[in-house]
N, C-alpha and C. Protein backbone atom coordinates (compact mmCIF):
# COMPACT_ATOMS: atom_id res chain seq x y z
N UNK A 1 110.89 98.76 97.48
CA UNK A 1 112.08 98.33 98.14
C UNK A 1 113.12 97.88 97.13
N UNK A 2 113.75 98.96 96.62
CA UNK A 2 114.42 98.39 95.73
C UNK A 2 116.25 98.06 95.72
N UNK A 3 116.37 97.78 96.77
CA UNK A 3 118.14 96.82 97.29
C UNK A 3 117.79 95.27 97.38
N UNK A 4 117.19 95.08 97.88
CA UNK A 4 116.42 93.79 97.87
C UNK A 4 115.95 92.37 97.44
N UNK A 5 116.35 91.34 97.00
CA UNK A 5 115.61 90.80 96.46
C UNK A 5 114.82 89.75 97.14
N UNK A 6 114.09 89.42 96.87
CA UNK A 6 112.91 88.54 97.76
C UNK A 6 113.64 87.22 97.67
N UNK A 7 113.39 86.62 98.94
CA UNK A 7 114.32 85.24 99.45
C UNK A 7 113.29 84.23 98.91
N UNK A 8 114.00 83.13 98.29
CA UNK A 8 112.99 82.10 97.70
C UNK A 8 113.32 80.85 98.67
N UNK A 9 112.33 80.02 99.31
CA UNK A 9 112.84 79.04 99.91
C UNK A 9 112.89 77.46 99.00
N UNK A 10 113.34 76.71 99.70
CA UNK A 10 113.60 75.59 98.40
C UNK A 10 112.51 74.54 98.56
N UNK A 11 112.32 74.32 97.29
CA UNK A 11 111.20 73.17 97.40
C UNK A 11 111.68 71.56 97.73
N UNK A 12 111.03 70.81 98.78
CA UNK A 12 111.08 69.78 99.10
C UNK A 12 111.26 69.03 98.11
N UNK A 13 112.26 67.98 98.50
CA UNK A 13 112.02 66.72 97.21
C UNK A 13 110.83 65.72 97.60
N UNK A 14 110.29 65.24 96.30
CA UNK A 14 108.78 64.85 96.66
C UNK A 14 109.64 62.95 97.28
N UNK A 15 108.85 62.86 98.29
CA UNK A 15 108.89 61.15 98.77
C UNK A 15 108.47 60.09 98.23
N UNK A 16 109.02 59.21 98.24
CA UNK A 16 108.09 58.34 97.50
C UNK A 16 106.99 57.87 98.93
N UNK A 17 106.04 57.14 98.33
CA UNK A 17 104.57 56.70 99.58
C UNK A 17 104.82 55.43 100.11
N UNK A 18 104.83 55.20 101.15
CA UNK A 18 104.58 54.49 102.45
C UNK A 18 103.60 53.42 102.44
N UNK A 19 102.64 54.24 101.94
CA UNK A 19 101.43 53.16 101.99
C UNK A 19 100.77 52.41 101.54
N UNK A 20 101.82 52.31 99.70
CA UNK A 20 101.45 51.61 98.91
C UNK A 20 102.70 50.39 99.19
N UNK A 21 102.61 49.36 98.97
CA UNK A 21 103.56 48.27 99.04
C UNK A 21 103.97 48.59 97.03
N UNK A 22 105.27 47.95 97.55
CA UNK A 22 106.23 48.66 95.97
C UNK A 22 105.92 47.45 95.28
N UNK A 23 105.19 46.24 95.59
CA UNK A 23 105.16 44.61 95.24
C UNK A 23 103.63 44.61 94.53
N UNK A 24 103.18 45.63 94.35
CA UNK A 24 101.61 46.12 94.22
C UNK A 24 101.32 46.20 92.59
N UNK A 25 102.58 46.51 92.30
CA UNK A 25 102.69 47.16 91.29
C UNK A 25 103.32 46.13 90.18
N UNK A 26 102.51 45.65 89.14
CA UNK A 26 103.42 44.86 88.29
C UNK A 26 103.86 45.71 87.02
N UNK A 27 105.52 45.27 86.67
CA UNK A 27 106.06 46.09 85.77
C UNK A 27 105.07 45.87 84.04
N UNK A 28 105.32 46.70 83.44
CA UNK A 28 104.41 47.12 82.05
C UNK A 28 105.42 46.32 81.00
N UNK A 29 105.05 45.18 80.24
CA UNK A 29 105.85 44.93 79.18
C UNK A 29 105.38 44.89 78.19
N UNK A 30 106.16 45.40 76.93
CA UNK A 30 105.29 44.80 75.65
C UNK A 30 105.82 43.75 75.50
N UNK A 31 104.50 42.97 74.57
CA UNK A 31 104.71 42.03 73.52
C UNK A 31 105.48 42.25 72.80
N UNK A 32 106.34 41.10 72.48
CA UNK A 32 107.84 41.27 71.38
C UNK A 32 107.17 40.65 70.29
N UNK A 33 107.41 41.74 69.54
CA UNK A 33 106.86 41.30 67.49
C UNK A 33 107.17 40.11 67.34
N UNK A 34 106.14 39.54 66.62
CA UNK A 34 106.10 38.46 66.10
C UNK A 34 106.24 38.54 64.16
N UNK A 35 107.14 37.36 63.60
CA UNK A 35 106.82 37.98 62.45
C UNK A 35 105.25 37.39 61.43
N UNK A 36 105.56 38.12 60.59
CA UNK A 36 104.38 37.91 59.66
C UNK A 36 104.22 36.55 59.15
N UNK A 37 102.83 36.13 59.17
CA UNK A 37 102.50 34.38 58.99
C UNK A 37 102.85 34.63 57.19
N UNK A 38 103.49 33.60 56.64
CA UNK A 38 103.71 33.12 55.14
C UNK A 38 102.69 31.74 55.08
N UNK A 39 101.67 32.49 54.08
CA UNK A 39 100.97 31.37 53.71
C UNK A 39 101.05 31.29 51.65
N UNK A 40 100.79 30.05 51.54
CA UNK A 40 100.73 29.96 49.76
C UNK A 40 99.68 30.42 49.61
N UNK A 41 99.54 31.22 48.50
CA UNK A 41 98.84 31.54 47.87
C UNK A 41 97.72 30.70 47.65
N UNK A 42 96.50 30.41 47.30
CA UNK A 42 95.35 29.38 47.25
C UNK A 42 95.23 29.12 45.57
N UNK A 43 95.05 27.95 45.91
CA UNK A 43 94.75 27.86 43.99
C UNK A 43 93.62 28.26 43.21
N UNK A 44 93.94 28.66 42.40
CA UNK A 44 92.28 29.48 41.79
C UNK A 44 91.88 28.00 41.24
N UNK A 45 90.00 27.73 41.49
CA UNK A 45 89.42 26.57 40.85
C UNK A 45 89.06 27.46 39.77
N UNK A 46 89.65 26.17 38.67
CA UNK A 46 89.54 26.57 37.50
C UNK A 46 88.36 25.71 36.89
N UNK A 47 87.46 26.40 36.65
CA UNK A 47 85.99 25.57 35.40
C UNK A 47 86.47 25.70 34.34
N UNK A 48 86.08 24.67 33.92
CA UNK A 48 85.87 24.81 32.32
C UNK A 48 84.47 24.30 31.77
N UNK A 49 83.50 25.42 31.86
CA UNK A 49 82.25 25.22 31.00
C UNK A 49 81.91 25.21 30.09
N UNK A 50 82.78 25.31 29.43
CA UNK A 50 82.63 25.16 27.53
C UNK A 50 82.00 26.90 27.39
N UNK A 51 82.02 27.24 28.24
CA UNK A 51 81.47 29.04 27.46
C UNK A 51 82.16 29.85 27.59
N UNK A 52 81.96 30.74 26.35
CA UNK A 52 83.37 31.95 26.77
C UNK A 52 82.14 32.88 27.04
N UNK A 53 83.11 33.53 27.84
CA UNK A 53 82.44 34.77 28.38
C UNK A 53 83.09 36.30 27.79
N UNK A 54 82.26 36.67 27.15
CA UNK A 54 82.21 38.17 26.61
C UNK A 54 81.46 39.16 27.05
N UNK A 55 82.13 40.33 27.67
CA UNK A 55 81.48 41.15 28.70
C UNK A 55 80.70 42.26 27.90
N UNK A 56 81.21 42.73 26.95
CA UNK A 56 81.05 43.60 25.25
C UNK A 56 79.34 42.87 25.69
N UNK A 57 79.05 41.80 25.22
CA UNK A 57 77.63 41.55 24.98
C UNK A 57 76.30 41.26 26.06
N UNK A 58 77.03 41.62 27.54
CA UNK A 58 76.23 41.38 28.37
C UNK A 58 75.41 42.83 28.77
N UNK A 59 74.15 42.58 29.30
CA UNK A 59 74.00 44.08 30.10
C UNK A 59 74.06 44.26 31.43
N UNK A 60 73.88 45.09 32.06
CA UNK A 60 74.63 45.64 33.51
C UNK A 60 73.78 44.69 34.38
N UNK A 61 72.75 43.97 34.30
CA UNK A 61 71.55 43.20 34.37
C UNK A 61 72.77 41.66 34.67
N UNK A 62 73.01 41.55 33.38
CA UNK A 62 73.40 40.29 33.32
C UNK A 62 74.85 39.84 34.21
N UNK A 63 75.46 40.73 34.05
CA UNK A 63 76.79 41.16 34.96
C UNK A 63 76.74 41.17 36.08
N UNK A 64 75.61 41.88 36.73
CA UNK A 64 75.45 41.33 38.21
C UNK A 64 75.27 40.49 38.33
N UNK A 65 74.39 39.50 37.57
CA UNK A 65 73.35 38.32 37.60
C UNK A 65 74.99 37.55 38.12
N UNK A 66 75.64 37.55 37.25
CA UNK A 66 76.64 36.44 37.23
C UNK A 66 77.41 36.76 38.67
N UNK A 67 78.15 37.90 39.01
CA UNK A 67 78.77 37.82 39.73
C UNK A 67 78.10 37.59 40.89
N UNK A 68 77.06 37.35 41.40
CA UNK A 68 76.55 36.99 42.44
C UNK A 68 75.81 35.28 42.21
């Protein structure tokens, strides 16, 4: 059939629903940024054991030993 063109009918606009109460629904907010906490820096405790420490003369043994 070619004079023709096929009739399109129109699509409904969608409704909103009835059966939900619109009070049902609480709105979505974000959290408003907060800024970044400023803290001082911590003081390094400082020893003084009368020993120096030289890493050159330790072994991989002893190096752990200490840091733990």
């Amino acid at each position: 059939m070619p004079g023709r063109p096929p009739q399109l009918r129109p699509v409904p606009k969608p409704q909103p629903r009835t059966d939900i109460p619109t009070s049902a629904v609480a709105p979505f907010v974000l959290p408003s940024l907060r800024p970044a906490a400023v803290a001082p820096a911590p003081e390094p405790d400082i020893v003084d054991d009368g020993q120096e420490l030289v890493l050159e003369d330790l072994t991989r043994e002893q190096v752990r030993d200490w840091r733990v």
